[in-house]
Each structure stands twice: as C-alpha cells, then as structure tokens.
Protein backbone atom coordinates (compact mmCIF):
# COMPACT_ATOMS: atom_id res chain seq x y z
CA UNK A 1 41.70 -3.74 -24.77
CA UNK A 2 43.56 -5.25 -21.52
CA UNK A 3 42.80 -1.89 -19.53
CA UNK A 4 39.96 -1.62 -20.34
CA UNK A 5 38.96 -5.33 -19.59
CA UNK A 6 41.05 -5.00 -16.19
CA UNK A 7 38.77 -1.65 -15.83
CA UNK A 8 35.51 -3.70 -15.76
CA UNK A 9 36.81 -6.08 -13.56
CA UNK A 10 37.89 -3.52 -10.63
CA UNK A 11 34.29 -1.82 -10.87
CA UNK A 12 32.61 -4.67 -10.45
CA UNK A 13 34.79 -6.27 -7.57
CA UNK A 14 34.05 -3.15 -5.91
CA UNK A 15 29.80 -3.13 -6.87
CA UNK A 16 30.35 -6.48 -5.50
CA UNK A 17 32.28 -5.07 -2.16
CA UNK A 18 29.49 -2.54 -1.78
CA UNK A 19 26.97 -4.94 -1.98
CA UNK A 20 28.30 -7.22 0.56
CA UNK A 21 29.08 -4.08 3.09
CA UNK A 22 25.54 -2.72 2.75
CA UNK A 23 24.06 -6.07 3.30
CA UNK A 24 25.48 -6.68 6.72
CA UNK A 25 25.75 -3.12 7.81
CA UNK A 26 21.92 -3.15 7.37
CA UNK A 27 21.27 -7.19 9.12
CA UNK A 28 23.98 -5.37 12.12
CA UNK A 29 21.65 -1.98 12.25
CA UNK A 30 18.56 -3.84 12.52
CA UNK A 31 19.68 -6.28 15.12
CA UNK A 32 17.62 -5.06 18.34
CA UNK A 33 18.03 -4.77 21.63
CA UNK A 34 15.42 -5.51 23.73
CA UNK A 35 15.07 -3.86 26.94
CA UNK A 36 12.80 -4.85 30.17
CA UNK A 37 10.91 -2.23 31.15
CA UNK A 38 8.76 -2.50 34.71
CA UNK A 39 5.60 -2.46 32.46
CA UNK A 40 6.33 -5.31 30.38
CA UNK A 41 5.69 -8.66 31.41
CA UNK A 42 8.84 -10.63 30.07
CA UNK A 43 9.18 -13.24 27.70
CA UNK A 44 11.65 -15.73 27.59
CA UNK A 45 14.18 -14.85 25.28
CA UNK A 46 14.31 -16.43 21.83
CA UNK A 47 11.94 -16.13 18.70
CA UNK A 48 8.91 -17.48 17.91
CA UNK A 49 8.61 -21.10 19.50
CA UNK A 50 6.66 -23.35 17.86
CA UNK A 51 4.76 -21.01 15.91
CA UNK A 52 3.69 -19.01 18.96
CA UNK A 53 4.02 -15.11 17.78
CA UNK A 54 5.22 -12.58 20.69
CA UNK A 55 2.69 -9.55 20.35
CA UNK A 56 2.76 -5.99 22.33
CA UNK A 57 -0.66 -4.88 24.09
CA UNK A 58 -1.42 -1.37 24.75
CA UNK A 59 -3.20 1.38 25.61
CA UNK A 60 -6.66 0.89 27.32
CA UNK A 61 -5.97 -3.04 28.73
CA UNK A 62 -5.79 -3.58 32.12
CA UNK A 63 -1.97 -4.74 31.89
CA UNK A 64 0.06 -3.38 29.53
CA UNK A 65 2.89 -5.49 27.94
CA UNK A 66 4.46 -8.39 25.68
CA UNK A 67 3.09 -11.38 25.63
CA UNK A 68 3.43 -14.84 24.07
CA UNK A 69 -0.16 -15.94 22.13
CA UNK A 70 -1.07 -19.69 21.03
CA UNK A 71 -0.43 -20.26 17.05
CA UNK A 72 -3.77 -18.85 15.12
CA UNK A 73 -4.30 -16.28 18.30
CA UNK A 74 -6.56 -13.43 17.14
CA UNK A 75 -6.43 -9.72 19.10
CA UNK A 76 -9.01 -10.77 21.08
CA UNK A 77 -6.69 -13.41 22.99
CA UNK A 78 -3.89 -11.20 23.33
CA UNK A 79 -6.31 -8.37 24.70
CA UNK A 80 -7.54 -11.09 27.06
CA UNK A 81 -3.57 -12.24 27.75
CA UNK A 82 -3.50 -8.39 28.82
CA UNK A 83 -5.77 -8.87 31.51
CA UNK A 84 -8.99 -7.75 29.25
CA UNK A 85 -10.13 -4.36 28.34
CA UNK A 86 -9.70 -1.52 30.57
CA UNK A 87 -12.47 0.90 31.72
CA UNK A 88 -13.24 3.03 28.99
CA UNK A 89 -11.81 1.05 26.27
CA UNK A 90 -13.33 1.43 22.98
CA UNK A 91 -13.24 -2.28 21.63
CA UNK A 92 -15.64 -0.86 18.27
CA UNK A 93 -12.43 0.27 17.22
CA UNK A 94 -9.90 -2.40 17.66
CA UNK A 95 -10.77 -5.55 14.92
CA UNK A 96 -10.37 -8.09 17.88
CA UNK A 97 -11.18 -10.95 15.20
CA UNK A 98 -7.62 -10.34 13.37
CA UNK A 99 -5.35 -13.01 13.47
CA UNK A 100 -2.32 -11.91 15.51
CA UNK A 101 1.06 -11.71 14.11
CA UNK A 102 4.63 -11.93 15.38
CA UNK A 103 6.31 -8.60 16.60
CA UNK A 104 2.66 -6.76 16.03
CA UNK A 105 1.84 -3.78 18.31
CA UNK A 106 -1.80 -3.91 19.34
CA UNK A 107 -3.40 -0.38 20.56
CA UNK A 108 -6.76 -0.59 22.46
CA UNK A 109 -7.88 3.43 21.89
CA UNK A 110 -10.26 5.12 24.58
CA UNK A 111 -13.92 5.45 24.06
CA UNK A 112 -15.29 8.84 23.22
CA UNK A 113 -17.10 8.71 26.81
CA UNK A 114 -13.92 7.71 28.87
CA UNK A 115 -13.09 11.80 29.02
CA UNK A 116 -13.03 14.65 26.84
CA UNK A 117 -9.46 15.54 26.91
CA UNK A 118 -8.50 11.59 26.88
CA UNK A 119 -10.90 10.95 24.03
CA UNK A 120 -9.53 14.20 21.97
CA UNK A 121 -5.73 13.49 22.25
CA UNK A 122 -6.76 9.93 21.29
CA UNK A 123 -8.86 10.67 18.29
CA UNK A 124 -7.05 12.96 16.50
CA UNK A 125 -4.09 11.00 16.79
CA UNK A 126 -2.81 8.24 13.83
CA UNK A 127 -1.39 5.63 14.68
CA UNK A 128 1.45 4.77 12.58
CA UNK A 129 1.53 1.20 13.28
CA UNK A 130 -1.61 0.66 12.67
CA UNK A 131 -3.13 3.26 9.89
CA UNK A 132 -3.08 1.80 6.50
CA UNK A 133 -2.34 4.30 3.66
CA UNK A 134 -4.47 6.55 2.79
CA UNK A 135 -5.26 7.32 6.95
CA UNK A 136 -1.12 8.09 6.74
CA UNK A 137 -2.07 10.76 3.74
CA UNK A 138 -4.32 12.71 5.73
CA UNK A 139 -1.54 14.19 7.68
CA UNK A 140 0.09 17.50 6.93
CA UNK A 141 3.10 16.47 4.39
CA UNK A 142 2.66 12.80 3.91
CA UNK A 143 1.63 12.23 0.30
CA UNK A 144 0.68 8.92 -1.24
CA UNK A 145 4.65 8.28 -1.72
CA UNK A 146 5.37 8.67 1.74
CA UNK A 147 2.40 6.85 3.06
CA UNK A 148 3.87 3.68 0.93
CA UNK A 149 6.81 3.89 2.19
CA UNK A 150 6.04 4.00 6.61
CA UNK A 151 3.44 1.14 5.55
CA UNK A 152 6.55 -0.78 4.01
CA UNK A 153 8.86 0.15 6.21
CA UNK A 154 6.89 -1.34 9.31
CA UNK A 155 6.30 -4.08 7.27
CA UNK A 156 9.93 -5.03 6.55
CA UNK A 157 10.99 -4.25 10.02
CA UNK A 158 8.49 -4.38 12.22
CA UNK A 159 6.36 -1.87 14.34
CA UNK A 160 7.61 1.31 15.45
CA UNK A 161 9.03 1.40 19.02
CA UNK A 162 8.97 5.04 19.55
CA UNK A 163 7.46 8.20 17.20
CA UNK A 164 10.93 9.18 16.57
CA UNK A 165 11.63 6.13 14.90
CA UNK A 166 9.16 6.86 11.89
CA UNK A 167 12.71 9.46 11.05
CA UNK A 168 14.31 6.14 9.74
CA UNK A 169 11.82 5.80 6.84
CA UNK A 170 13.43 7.62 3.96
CA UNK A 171 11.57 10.95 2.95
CA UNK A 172 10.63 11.57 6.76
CA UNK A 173 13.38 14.16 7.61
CA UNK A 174 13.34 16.50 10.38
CA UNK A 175 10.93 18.97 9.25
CA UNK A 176 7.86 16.47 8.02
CA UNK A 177 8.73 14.88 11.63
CA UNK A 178 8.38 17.65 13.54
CA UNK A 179 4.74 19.06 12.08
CA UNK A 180 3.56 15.40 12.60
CA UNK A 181 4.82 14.39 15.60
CA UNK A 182 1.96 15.99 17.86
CA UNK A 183 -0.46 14.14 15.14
CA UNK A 184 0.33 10.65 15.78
CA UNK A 185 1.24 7.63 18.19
CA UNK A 186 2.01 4.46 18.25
C-alpha cells in the first residue's frame, strides 16, 4: 500500500510541476513587445493611467496610430484623436457611439464611392478583430467552433497585430490560414 501511496504522490507533484510550467511559459509568451513604427504616434510607456485606455486607429482617419483616450471615450473620440475621418471614409459602418476599450483596434472601412477596387478589397474582407461570430462562419472553413474560439482568443489576449497571428488560435493551422488569408484583415 506504501508504493502505491508514494505512486500518487509523484503524479501529482509532477500535475502540480506541469501546472506551474504552463502557467508562466504562457504569462512569458504573451508578454509583448511593442515596437514604434513611423506611423504610430507614441505613447508613453506604461498601462492604462488612471483609467485612460490606449486604443489603435486605422484605416480611413486622417492619422493613423495609438492613442491615449479620456476614461468613458467612445470611437468617436478616438476617431477624432486620429485627426477625424479621412476622405472617403464610411462612418455608417463604424458604431462611433461604442465605448472604447483598452488595447482595442478601431478600423474606419472605405465608403463604397471612395473607388471601386478600394471599396471591393475592403468589402469582401472580415475583419477578425472586429467580426463577431457568425460574420467569422461565413468564411471558407471556419465553423461555429472555430468562430468561438478567434472571438475568445482576441478576447483573452487582445486584438490581432498581424493576419498571421489568427495561426495562434488553436484549430487555425496552416491550411484553414492559407484559404482565408486573402478573405480577411485586421
């Protein structure tokens, strides 16, 4: 009964060593690196300060970048900190009334009229930090499963940086990435 008590014992110390590893393996993977880039506007370094969330404006603004909002900030000030809509920006498609959150990517898409070949790539692209669920399922090899889990990984850790990064989310191998990466953007 000894061995078999001392048994136990070794299989759980280990469970427990397993635990542990994973846990700060994962807090060390997901520690970012932030890197200037000579489109961003920078922010002082630290987190949120005094409840004031640090947001990412793109697309059709007239500057591009990362910017700290006031607490209770909705899109519309952070499109404004972005030096306001851009020609051709389709605003009927952005909810500029949403309250802005910290690390949240905000895409301004262009209008329909701003081009044809602008306004195709545009449309027919998903966004896949902004498309809820079922706008995830309509493309080719995301199912309802899948579509759960980019919508809960972006919620655990935050927007996507690149496309390629959606590769992370488990169930989005190689394959599924590479008949939906001409399908969707940031």
């Amino acid at each position: 009964m000894g061995g078999l008590k001392r048994h136990w014992l070794i299989i759980l110390a280990l469970a427990a060593v397993i635990v542990a590893g994973s846990f700060f393996y994962d807090h060390w993977r997901n520690t970012a690196v932030v890197e200037k880039a000579s489109s961003v506007v920078p922010v002082p370094p630290g987190a949120v300060q005094g409840g004031q969330p640090i947001v990412y404006v793109s697309g059709a603004v007239n500057k591009p970048g990362v910017y700290r909002v006031g607490p209770e900030s909705r899109v519309i000030d952070a499109v404004n900190a972005a030096g306001g809509l851009a020609p051709g920006a389709d605003a009927n498609r952005v909810n500029l009334a949403q309250l802005v959150k910290d690390g949240m990517q905000i895409t301004v898409p262009l209008s329909a009229e701003s081009g044809p070949a602008a306004a195709a790539s545009a449309a027919d692209k998903v966004s896949i930090n902004a498309a809820d669920k079922s706008e995830l399922e309509k493309l080719p090899g995301i199912g309802p499963v899948l579509a759960q889990r980019i919508v809960d990984f972006r919620r655990t850790k935050g927007p996507f940086r690149d496309v390629a990064e959606l590769k992370k989310v488990p169930g989005v191998g190689d394959s599924v990435f590479n008949r939906i990466k001409d399908k969707i953007s940031l």
